[in-house]
PDB file of N, CA and C in Angstrom:
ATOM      1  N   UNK A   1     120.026  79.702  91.533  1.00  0.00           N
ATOM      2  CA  UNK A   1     118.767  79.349  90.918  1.00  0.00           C
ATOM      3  C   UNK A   1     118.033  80.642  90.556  1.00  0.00           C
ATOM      4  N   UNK A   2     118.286  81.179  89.537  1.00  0.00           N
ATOM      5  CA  UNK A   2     117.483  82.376  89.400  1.00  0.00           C
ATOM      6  C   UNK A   2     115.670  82.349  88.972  1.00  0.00           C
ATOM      7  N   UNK A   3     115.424  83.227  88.968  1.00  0.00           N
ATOM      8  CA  UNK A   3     114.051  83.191  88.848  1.00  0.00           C
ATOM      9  C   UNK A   3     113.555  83.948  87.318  1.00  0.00           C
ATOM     10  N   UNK A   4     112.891  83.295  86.936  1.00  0.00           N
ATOM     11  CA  UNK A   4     112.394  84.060  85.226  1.00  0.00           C
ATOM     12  C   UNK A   4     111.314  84.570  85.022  1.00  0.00           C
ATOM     13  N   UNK A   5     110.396  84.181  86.016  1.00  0.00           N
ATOM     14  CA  UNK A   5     109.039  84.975  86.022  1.00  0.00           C
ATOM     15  C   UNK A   5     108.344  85.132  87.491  1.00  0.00           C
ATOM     16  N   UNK A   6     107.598  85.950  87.658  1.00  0.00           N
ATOM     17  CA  UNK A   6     106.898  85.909  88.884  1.00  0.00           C
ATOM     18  C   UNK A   6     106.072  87.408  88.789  1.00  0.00           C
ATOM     19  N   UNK A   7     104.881  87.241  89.748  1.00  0.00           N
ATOM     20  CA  UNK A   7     104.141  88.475  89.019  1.00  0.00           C
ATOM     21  C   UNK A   7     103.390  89.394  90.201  1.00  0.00           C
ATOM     22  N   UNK A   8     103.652  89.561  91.026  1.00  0.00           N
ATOM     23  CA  UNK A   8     103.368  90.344  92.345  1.00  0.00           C
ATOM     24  C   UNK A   8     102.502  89.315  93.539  1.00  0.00           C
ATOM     25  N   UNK A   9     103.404  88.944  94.193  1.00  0.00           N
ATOM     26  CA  UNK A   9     102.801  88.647  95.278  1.00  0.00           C
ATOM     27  C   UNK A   9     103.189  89.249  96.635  1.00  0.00           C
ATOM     28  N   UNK A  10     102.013  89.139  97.769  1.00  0.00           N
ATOM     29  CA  UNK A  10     102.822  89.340  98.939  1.00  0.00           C
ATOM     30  C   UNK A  10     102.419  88.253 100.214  1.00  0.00           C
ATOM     31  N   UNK A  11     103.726  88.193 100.752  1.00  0.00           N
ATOM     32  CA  UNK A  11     103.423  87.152 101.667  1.00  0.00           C
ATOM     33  C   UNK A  11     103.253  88.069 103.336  1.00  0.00           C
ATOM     34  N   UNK A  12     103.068  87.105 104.193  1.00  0.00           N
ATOM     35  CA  UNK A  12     102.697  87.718 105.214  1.00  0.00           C
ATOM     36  C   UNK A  12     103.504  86.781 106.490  1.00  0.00           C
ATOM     37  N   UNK A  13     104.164  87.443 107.604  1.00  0.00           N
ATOM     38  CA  UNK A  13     105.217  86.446 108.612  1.00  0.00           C
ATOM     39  C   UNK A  13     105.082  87.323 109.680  1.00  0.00           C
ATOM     40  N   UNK A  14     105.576  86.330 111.070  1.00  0.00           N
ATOM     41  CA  UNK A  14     105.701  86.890 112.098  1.00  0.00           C
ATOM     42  C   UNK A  14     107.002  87.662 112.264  1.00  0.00           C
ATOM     43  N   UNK A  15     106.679  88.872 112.601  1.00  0.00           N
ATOM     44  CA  UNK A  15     108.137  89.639 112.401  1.00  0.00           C
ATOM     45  C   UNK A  15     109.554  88.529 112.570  1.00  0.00           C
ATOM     46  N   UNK A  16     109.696  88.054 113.156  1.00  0.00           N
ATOM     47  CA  UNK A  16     111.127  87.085 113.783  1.00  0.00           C
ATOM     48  C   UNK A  16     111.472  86.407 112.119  1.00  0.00           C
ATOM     49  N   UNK A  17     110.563  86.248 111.066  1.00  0.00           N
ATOM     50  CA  UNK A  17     110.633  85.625 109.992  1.00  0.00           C
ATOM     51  C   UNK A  17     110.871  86.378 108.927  1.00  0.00           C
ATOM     52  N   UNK A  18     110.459  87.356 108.970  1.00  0.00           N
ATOM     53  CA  UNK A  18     111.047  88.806 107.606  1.00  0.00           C
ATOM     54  C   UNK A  18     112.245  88.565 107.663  1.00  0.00           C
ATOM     55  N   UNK A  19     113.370  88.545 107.722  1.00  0.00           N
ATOM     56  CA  UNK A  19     114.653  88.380 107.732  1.00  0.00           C
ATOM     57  C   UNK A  19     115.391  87.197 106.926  1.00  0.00           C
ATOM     58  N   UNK A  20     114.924  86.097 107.664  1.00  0.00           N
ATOM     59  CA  UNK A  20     114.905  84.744 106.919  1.00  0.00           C
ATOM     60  C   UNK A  20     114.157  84.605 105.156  1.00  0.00           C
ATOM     61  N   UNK A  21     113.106  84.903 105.290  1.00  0.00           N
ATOM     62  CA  UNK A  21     112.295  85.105 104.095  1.00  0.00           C
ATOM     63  C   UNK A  21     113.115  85.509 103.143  1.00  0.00           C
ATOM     64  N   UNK A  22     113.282  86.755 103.402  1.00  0.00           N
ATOM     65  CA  UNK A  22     114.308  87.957 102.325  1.00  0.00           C
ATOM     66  C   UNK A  22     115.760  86.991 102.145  1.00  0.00           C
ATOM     67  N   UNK A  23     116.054  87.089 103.293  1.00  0.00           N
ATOM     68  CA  UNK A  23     117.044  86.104 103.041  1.00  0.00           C
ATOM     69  C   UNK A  23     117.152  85.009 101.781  1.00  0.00           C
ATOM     70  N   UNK A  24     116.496  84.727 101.949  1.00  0.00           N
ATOM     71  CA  UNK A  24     115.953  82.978 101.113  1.00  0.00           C
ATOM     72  C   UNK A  24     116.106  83.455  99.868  1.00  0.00           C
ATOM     73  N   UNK A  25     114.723  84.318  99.364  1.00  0.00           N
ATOM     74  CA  UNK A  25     114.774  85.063  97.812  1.00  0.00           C
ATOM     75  C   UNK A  25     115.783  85.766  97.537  1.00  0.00           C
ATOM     76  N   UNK A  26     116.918  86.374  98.151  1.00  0.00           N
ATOM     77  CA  UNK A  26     117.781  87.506  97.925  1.00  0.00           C
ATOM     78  C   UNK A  26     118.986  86.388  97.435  1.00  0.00           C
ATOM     79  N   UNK A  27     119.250  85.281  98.178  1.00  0.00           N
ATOM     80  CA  UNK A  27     120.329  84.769  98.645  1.00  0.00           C
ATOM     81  C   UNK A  27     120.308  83.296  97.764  1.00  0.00           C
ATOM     82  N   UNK A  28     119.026  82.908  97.567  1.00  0.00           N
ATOM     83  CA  UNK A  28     119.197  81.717  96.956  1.00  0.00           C
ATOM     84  C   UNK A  28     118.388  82.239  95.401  1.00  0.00           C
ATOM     85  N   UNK A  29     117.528  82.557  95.262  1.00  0.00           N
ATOM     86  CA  UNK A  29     116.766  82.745  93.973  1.00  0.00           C
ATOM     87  C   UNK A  29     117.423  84.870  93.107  1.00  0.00           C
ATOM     88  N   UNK A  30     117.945  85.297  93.814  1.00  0.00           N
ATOM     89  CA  UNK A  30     118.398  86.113  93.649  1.00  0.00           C
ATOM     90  C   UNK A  30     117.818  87.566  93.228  1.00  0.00           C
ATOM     91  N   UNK A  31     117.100  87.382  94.199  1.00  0.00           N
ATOM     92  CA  UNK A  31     116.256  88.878  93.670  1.00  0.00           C
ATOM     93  C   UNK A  31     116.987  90.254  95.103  1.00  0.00           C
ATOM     94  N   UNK A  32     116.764  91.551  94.947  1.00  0.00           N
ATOM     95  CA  UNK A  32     116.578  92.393  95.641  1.00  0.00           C
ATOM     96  C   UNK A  32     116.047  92.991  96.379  1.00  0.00           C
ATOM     97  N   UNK A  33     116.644  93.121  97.691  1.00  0.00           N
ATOM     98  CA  UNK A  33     115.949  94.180  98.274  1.00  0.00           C
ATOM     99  C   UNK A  33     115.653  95.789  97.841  1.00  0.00           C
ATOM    100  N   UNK A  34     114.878  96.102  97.708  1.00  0.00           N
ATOM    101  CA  UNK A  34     114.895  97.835  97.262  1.00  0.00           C
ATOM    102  C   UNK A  34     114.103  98.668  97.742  1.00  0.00           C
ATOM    103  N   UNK A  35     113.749  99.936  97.092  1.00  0.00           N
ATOM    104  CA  UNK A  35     112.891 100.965  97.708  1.00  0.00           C
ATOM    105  C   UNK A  35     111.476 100.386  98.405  1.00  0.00           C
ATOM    106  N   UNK A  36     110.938 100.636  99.790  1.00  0.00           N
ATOM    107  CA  UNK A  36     109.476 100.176  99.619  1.00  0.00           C
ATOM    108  C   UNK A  36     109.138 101.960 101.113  1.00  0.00           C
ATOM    109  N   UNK A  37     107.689 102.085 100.119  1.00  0.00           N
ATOM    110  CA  UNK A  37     107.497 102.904 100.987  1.00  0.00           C
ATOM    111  C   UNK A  37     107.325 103.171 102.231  1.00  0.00           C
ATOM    112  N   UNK A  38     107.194 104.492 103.159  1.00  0.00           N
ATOM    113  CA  UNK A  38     107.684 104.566 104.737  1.00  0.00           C
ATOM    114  C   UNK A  38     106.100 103.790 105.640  1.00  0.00           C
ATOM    115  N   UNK A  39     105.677 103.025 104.875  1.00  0.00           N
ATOM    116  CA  UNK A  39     104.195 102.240 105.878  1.00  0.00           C
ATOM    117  C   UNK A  39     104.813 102.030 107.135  1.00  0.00           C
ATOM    118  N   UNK A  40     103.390 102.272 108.185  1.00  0.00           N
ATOM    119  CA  UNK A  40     104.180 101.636 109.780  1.00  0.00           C
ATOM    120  C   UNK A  40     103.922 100.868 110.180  1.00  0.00           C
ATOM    121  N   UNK A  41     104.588  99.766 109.080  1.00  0.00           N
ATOM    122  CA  UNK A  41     105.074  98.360 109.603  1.00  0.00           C
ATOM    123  C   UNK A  41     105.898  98.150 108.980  1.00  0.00           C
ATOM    124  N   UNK A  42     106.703  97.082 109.704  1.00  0.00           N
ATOM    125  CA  UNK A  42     108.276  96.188 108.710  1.00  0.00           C
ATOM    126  C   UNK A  42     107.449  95.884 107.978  1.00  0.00           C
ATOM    127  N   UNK A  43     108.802  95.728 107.167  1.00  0.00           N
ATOM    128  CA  UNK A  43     108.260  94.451 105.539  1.00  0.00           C
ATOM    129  C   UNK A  43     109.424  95.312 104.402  1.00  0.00           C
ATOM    130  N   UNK A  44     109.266  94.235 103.975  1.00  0.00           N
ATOM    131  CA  UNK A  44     110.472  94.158 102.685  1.00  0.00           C
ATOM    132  C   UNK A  44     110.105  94.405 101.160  1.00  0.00           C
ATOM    133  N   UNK A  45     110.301  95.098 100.307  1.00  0.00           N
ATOM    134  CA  UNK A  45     109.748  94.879  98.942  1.00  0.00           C
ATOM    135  C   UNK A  45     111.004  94.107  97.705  1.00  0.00           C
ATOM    136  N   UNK A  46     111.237  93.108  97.219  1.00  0.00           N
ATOM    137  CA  UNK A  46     111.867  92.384  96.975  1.00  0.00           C
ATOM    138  C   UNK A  46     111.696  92.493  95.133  1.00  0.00           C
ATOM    139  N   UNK A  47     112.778  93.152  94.309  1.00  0.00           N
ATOM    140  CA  UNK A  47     112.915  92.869  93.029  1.00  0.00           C
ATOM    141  C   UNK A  47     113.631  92.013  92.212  1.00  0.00           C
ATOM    142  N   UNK A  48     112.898  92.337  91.216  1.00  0.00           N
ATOM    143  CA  UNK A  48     113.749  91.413  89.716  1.00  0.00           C
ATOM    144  C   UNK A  48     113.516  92.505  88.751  1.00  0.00           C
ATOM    145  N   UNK A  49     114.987  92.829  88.219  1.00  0.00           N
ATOM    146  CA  UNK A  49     115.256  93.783  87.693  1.00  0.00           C
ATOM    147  C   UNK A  49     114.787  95.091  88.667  1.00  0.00           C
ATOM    148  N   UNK A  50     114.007  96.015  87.365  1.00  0.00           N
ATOM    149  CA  UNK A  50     113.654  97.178  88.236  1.00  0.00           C
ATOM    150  C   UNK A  50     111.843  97.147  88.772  1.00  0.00           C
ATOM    151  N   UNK A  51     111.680  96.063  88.600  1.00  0.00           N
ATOM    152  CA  UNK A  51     109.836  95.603  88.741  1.00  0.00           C
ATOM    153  C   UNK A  51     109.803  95.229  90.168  1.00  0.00           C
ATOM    154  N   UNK A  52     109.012  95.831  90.720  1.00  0.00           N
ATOM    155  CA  UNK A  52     108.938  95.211  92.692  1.00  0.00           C
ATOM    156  C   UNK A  52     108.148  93.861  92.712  1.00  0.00           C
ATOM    157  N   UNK A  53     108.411  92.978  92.970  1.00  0.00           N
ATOM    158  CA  UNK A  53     107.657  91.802  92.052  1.00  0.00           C
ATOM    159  C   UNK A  53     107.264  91.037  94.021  1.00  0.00           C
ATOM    160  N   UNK A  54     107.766  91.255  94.722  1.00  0.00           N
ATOM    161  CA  UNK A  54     107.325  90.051  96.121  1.00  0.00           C
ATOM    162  C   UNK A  54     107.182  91.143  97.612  1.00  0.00           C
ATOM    163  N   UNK A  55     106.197  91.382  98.239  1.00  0.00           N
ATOM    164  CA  UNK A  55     106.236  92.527  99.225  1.00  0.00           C
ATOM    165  C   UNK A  55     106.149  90.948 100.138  1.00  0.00           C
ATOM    166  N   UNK A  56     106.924  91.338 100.893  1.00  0.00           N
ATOM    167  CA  UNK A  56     106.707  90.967 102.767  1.00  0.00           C
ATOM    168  C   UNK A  56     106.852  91.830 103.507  1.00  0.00           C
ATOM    169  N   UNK A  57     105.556  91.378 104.579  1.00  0.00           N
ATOM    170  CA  UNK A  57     105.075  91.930 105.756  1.00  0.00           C
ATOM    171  C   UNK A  57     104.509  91.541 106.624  1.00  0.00           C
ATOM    172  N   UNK A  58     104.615  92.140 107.962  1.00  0.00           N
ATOM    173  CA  UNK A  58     104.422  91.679 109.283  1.00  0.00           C
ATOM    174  C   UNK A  58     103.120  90.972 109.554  1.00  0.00           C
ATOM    175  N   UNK A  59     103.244  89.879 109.862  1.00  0.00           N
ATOM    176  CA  UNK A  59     101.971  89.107 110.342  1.00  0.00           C
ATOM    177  C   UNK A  59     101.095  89.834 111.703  1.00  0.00           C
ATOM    178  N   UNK A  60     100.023  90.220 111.883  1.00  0.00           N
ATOM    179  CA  UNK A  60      99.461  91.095 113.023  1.00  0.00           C
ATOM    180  C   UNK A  60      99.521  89.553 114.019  1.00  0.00           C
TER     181      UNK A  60
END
């Protein structure tokens, strides 16, 4: 199921759920994991094409 548009969002999870998440978009809708900068917290920055289009990160 690919995805054709989407325009920066970010979601927010309890660490145990970053994994799954990425999972989901990487695996079913088909986007990437890629570069995200060294912040100190997990979290994922998730593309389509070369546009960083979905950040997840750690729920406090």
């Amino acid at each position: 199921m690919p995805v054709h548009g989407f325009n920066h969002f970010n979601l927010r999870a309890p660490q145990p759920l970053l994994d799954r998440i990425r999972d989901f978009y990487v695996d079913v809708l088909g986007m990437k994991a890629g570069w995200r900068p060294p912040f100190p917290f997990p979290g994922y920055w998730l593309y389509l094409e070369e546009h960083a289009i979905l950040h997840l990160v750690e729920a406090p």
